[in-house]
PDB file of N, CA and C in Angstrom:
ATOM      1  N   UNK A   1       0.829  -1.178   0.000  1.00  0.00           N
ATOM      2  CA  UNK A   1       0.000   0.000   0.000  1.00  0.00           C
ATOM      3  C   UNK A   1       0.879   1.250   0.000  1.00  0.00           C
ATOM      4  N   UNK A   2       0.529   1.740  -0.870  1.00  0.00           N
ATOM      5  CA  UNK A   2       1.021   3.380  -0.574  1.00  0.00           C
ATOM      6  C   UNK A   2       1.028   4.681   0.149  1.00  0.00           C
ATOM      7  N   UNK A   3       1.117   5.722   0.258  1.00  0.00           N
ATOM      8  CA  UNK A   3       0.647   6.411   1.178  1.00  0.00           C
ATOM      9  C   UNK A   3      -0.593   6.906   0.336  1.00  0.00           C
ATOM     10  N   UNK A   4      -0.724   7.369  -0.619  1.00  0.00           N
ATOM     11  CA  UNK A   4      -1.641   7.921  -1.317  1.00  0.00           C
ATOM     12  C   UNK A   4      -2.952   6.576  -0.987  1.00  0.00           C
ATOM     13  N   UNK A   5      -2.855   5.985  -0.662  1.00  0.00           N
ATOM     14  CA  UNK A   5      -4.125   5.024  -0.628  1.00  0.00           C
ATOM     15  C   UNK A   5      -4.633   4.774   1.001  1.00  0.00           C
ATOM     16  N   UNK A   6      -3.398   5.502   1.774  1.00  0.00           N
ATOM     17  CA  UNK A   6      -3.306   5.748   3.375  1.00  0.00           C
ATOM     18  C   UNK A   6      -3.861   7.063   3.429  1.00  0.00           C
ATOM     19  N   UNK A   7      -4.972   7.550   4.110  1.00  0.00           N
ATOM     20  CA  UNK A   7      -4.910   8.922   4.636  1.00  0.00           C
ATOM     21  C   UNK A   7      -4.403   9.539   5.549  1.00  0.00           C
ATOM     22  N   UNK A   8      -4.207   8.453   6.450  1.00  0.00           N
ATOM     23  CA  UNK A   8      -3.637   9.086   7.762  1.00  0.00           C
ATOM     24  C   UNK A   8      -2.496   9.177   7.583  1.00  0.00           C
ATOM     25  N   UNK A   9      -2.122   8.073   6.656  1.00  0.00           N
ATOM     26  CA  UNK A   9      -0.408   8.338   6.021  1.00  0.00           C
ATOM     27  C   UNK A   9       0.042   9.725   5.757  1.00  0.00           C
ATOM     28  N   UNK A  10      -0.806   9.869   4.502  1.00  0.00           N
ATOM     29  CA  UNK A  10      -0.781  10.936   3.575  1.00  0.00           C
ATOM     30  C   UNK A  10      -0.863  12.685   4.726  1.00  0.00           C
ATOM     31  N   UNK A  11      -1.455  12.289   5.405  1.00  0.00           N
ATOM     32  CA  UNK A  11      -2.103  13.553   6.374  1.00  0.00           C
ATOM     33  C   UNK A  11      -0.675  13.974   7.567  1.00  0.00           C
ATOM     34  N   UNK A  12      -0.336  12.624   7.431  1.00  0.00           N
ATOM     35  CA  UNK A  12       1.198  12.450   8.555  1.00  0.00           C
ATOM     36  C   UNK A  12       2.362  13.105   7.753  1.00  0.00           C
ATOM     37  N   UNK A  13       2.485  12.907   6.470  1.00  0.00           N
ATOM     38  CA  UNK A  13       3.459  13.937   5.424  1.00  0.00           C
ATOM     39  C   UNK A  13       2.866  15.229   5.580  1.00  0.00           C
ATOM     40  N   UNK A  14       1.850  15.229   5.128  1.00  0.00           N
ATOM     41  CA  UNK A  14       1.484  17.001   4.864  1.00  0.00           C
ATOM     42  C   UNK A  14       1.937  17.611   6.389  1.00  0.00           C
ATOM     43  N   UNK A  15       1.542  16.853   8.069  1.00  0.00           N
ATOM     44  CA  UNK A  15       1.684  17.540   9.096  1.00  0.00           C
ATOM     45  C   UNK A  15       3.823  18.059   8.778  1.00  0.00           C
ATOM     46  N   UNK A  16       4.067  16.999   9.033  1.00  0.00           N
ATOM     47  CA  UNK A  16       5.668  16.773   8.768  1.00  0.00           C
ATOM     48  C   UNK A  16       6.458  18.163   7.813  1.00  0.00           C
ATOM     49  N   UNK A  17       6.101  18.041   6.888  1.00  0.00           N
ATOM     50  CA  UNK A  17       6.392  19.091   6.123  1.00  0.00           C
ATOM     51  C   UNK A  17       6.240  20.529   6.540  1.00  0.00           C
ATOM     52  N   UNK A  18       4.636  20.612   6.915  1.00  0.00           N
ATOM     53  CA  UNK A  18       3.879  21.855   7.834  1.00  0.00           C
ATOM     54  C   UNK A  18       5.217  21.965   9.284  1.00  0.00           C
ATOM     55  N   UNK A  19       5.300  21.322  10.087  1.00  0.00           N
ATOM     56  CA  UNK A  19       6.749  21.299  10.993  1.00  0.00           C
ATOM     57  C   UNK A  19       7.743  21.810  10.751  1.00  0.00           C
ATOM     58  N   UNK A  20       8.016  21.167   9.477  1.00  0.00           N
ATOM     59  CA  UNK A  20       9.764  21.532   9.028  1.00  0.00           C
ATOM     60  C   UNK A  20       9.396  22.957   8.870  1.00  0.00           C
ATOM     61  N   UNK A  21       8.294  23.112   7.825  1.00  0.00           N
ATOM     62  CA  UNK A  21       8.217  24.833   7.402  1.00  0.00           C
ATOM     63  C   UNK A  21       8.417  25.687   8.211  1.00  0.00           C
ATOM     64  N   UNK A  22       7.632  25.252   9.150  1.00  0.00           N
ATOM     65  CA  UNK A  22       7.610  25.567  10.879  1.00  0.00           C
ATOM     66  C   UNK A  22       8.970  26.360  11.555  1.00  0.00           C
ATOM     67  N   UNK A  23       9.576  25.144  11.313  1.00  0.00           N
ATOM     68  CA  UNK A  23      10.959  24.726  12.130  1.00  0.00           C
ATOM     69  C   UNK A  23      11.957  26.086  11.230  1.00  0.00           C
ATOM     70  N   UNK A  24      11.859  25.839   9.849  1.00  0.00           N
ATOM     71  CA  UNK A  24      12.629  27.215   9.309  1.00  0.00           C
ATOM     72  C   UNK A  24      12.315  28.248   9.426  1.00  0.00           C
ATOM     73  N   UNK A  25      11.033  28.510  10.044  1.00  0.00           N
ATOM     74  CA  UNK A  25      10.692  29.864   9.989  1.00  0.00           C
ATOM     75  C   UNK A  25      10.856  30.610  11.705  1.00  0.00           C
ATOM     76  N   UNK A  26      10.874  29.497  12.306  1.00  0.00           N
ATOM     77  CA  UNK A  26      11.654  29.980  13.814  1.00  0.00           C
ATOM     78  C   UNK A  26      12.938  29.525  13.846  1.00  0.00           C
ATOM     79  N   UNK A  27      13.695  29.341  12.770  1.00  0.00           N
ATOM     80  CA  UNK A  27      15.115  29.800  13.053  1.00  0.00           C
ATOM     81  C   UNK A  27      15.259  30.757  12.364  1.00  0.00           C
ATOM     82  N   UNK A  28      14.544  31.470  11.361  1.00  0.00           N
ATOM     83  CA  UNK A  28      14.786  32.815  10.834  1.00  0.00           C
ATOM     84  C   UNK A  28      14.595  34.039  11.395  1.00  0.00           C
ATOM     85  N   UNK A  29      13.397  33.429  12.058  1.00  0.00           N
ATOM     86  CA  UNK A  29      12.924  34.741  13.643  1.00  0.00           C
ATOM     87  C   UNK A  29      14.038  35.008  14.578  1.00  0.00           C
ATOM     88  N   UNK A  30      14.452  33.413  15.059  1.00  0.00           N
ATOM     89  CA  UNK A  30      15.539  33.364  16.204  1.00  0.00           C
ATOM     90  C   UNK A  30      16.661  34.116  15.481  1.00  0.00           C
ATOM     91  N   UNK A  31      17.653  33.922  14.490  1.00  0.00           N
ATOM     92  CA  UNK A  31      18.112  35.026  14.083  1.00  0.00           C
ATOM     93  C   UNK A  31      18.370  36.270  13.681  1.00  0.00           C
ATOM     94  N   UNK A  32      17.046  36.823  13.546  1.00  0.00           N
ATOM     95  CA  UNK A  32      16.780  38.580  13.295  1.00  0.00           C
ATOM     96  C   UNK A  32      16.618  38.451  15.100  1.00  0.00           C
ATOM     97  N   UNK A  33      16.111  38.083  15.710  1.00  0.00           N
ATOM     98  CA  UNK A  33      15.899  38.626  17.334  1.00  0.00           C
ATOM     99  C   UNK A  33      17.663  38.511  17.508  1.00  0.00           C
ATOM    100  N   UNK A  34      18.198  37.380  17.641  1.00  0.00           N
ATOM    101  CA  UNK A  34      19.234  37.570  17.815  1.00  0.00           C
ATOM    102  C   UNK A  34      19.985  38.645  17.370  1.00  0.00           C
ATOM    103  N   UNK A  35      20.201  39.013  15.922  1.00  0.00           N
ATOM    104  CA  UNK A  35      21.264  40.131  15.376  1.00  0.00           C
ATOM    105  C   UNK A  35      20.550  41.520  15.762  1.00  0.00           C
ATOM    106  N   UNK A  36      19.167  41.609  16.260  1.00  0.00           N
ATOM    107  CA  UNK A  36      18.564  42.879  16.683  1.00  0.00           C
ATOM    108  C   UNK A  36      18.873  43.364  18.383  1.00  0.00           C
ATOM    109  N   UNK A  37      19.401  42.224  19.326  1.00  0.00           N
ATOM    110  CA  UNK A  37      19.890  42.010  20.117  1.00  0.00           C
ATOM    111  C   UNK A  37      20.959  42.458  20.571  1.00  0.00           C
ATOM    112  N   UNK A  38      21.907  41.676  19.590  1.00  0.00           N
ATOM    113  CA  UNK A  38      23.368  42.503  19.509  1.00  0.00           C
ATOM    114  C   UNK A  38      23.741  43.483  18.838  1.00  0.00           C
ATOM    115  N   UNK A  39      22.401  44.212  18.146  1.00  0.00           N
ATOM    116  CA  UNK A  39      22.892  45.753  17.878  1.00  0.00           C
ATOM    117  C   UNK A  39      22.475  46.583  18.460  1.00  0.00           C
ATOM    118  N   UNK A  40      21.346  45.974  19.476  1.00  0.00           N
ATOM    119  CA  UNK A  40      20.966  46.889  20.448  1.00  0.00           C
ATOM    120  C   UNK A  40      22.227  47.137  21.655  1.00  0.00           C
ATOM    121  N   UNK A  41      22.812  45.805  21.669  1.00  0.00           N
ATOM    122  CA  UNK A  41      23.989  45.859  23.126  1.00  0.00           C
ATOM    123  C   UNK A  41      24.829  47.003  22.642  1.00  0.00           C
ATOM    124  N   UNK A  42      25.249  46.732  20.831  1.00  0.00           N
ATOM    125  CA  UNK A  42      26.447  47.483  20.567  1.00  0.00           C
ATOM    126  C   UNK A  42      25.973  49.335  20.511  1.00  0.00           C
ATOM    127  N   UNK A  43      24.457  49.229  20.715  1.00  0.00           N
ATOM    128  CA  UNK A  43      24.316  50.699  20.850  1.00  0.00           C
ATOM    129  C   UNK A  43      24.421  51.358  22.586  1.00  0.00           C
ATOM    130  N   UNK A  44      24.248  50.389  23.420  1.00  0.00           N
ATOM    131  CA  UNK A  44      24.471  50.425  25.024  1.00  0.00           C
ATOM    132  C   UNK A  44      22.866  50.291  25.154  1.00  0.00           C
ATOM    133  N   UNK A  45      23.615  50.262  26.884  1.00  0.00           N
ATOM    134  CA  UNK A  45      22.164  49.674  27.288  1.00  0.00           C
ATOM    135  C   UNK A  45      21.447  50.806  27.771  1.00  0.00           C
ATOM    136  N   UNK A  46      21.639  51.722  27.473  1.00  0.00           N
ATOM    137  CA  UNK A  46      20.969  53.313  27.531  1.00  0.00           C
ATOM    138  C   UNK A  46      19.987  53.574  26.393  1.00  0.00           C
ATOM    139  N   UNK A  47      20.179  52.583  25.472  1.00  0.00           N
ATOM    140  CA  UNK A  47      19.237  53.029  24.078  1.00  0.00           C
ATOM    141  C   UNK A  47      17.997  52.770  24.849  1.00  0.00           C
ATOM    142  N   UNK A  48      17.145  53.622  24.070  1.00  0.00           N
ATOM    143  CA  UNK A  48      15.409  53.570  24.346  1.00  0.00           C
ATOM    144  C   UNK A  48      14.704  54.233  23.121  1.00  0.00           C
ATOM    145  N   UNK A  49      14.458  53.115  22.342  1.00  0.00           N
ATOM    146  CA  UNK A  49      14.096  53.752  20.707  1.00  0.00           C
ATOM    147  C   UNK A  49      12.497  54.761  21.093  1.00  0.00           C
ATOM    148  N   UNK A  50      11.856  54.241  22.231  1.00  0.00           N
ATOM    149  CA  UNK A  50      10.473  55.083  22.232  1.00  0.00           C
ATOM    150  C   UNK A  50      10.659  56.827  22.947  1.00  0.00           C
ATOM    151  N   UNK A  51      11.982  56.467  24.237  1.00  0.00           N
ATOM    152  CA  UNK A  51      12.535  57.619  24.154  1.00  0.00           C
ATOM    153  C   UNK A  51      13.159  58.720  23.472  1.00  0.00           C
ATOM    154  N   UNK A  52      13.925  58.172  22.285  1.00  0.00           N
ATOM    155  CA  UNK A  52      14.290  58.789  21.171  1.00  0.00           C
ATOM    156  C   UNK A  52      14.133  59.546  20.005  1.00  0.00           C
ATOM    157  N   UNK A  53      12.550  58.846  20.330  1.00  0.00           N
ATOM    158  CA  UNK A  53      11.387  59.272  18.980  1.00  0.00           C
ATOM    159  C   UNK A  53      10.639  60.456  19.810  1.00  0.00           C
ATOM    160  N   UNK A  54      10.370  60.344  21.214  1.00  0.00           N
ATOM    161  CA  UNK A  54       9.690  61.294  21.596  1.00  0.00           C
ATOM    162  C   UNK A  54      10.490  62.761  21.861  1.00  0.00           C
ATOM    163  N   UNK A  55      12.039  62.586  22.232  1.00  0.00           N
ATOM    164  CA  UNK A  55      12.829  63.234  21.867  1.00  0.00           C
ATOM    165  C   UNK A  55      13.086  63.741  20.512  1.00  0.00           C
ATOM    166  N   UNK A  56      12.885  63.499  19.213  1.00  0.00           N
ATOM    167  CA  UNK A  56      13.018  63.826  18.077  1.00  0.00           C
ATOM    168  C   UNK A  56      11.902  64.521  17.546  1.00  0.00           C
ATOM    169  N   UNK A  57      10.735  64.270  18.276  1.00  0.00           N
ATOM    170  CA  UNK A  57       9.447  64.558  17.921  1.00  0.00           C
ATOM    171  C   UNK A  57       9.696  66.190  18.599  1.00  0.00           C
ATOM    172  N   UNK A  58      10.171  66.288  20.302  1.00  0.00           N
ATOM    173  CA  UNK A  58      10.237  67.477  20.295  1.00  0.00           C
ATOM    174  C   UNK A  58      11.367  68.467  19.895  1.00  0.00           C
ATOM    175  N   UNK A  59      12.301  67.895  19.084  1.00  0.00           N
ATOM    176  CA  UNK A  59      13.412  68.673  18.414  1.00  0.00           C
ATOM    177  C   UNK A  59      13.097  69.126  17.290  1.00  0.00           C
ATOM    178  N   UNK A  60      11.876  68.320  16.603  1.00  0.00           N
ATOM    179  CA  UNK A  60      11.572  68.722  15.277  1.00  0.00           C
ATOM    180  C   UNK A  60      10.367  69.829  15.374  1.00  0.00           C
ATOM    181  N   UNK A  61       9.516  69.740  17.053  1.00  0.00           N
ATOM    182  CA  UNK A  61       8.620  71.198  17.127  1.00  0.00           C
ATOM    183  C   UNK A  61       9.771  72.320  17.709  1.00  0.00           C
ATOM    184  N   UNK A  62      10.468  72.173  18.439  1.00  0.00           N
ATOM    185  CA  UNK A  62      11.527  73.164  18.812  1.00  0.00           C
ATOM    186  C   UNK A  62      12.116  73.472  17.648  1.00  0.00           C
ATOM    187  N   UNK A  63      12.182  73.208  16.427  1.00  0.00           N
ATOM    188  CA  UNK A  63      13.119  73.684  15.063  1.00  0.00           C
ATOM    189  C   UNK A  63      11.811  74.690  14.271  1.00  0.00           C
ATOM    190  N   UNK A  64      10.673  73.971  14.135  1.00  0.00           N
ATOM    191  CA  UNK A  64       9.892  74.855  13.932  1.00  0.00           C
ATOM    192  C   UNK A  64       9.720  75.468  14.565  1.00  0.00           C
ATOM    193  N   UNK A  65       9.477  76.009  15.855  1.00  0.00           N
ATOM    194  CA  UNK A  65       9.588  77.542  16.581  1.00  0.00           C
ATOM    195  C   UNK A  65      10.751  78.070  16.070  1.00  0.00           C
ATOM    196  N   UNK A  66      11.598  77.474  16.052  1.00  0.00           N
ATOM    197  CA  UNK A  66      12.624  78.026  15.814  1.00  0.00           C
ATOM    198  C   UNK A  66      12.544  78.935  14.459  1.00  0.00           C
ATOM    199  N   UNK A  67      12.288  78.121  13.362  1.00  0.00           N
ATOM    200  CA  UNK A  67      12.263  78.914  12.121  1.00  0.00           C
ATOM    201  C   UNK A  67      11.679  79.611  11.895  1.00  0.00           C
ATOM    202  N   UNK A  68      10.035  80.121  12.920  1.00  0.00           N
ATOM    203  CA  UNK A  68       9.389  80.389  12.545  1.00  0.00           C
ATOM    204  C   UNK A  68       9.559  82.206  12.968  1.00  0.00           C
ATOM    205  N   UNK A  69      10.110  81.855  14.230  1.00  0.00           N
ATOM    206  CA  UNK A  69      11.075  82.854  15.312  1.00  0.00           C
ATOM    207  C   UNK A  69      12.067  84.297  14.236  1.00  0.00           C
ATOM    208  N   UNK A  70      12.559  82.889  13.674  1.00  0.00           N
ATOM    209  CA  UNK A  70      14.081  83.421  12.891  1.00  0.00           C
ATOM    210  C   UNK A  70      13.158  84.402  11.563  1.00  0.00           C
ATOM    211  N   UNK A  71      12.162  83.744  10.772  1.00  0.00           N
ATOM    212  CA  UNK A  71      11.573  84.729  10.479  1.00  0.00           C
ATOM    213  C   UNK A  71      10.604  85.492  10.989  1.00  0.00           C
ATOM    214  N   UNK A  72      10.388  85.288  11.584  1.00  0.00           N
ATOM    215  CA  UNK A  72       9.762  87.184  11.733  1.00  0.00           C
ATOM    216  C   UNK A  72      10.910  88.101  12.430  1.00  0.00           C
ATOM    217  N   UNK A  73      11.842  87.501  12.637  1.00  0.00           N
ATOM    218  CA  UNK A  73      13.000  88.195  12.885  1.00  0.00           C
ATOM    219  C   UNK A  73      13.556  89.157  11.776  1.00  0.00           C
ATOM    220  N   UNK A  74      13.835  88.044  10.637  1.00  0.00           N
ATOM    221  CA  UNK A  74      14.005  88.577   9.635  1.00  0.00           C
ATOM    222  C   UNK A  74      12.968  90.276   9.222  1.00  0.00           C
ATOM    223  N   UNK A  75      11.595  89.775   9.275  1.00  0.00           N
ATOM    224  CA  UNK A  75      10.975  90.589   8.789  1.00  0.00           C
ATOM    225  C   UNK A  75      10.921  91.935   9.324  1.00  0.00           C
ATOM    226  N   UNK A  76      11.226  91.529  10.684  1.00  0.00           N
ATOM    227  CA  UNK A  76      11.669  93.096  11.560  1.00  0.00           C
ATOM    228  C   UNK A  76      13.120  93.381  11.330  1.00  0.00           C
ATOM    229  N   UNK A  77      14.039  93.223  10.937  1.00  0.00           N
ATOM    230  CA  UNK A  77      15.438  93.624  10.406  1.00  0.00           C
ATOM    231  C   UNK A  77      14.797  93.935   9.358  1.00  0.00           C
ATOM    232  N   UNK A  78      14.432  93.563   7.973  1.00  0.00           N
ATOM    233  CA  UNK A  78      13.981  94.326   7.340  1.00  0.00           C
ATOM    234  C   UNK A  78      12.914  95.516   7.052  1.00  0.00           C
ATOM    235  N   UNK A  79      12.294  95.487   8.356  1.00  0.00           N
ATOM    236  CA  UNK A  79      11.666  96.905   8.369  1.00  0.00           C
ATOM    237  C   UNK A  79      12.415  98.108   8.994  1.00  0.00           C
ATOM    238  N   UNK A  80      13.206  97.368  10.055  1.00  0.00           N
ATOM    239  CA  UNK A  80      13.978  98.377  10.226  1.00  0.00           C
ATOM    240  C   UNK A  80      14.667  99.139   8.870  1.00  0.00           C
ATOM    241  N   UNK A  81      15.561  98.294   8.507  1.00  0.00           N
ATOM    242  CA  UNK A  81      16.732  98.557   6.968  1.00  0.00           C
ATOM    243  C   UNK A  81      15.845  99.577   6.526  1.00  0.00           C
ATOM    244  N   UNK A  82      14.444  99.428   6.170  1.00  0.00           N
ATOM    245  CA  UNK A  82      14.019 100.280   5.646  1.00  0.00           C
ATOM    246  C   UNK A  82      13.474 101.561   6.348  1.00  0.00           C
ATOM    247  N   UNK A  83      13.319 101.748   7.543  1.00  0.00           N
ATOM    248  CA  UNK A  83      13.247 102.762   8.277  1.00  0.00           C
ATOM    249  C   UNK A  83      14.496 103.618   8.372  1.00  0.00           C
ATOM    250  N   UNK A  84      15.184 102.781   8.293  1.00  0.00           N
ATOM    251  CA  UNK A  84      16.925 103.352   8.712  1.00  0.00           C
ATOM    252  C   UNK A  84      17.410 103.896   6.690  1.00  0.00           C
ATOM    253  N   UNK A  85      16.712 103.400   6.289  1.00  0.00           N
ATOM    254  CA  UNK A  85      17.066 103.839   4.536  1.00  0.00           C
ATOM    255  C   UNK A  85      16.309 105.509   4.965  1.00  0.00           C
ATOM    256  N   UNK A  86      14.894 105.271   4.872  1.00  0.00           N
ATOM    257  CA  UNK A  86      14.225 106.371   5.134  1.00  0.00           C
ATOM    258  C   UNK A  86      14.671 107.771   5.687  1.00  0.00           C
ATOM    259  N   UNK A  87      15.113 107.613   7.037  1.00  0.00           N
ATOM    260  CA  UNK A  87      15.575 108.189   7.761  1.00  0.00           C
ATOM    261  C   UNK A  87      16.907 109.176   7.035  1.00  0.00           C
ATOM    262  N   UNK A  88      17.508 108.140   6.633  1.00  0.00           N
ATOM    263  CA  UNK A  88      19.135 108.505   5.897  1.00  0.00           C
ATOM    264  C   UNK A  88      18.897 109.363   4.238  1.00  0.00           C
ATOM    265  N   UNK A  89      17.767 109.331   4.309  1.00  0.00           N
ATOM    266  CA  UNK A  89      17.478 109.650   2.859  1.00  0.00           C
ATOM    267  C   UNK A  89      16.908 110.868   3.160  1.00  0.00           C
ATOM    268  N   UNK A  90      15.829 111.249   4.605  1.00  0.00           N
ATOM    269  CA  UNK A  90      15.978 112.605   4.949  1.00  0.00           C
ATOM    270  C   UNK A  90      16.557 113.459   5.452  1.00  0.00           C
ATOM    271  N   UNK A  91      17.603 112.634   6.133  1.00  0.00           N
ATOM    272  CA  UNK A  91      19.047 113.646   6.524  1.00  0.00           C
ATOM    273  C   UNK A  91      19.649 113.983   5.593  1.00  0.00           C
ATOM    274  N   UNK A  92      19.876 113.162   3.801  1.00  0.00           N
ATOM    275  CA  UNK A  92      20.101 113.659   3.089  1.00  0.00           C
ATOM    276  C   UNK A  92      19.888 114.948   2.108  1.00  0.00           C
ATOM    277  N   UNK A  93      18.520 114.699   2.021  1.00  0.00           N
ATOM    278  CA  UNK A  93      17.530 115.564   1.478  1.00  0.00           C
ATOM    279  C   UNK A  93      17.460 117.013   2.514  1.00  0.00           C
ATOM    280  N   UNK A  94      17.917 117.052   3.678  1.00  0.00           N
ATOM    281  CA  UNK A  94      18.108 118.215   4.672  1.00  0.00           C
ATOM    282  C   UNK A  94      18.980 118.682   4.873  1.00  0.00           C
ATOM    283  N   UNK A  95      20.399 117.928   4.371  1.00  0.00           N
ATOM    284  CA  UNK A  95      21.638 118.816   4.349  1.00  0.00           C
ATOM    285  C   UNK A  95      21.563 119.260   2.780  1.00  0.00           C
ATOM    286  N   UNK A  96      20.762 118.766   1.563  1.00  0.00           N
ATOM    287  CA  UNK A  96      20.958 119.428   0.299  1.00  0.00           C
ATOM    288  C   UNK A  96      20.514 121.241   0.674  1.00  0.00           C
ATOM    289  N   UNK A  97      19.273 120.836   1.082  1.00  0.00           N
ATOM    290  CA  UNK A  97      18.157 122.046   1.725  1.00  0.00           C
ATOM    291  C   UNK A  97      19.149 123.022   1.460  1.00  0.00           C
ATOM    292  N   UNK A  98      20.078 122.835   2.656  1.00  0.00           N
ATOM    293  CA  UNK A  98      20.968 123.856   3.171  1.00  0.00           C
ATOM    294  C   UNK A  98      21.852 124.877   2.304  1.00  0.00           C
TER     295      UNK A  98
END
């Protein structure tokens, strides 16, 4: 008899196979945990990726204040420039007078 004429045979390969598949796919896990492991050690044991992100999260709103700061900064240096043009242009116009 064959297995094909066995079901329970036949059903005992398909489990077997289903195992092995099994079996390779938790040693592929066990190795990414592993190499994710030892790049966590080689970063120290101070890393904290959720700390990091929440830290980055507020460096990236502190940069926008920041830029946002820097211009209107800008925009008041340039009103000045032009107050200070103004100004210089009627001290000019007041020593021609003369």
């Amino acid at each position: 008899m064959s297995n094909d004429e066995r079901p329970e045979l036949q059903a005992l390969d398909e489990l077997e196979r289903a195992v092995a598949d099994l079996t390779g796919e938790l040693s592929s896990w066990r190795r990414r945990a592993l190499r994710a492991e030892g790049e966590q050690a080689e970063l120290g044991s101070g890393y904290d990726a959720v700390g990091n992100r929440e830290r980055i999260m507020e460096l990236e709103a502190e940069n926008k204040d920041l830029l946002s700061r820097l211009a209107a900064a800008r925009t008041r240096v340039n009103e000045l420039l032009g107050r200070l043009r103004f100004l210089e242009e009627q001290v000019a116009i007041g020593e021609q007078a003369r």
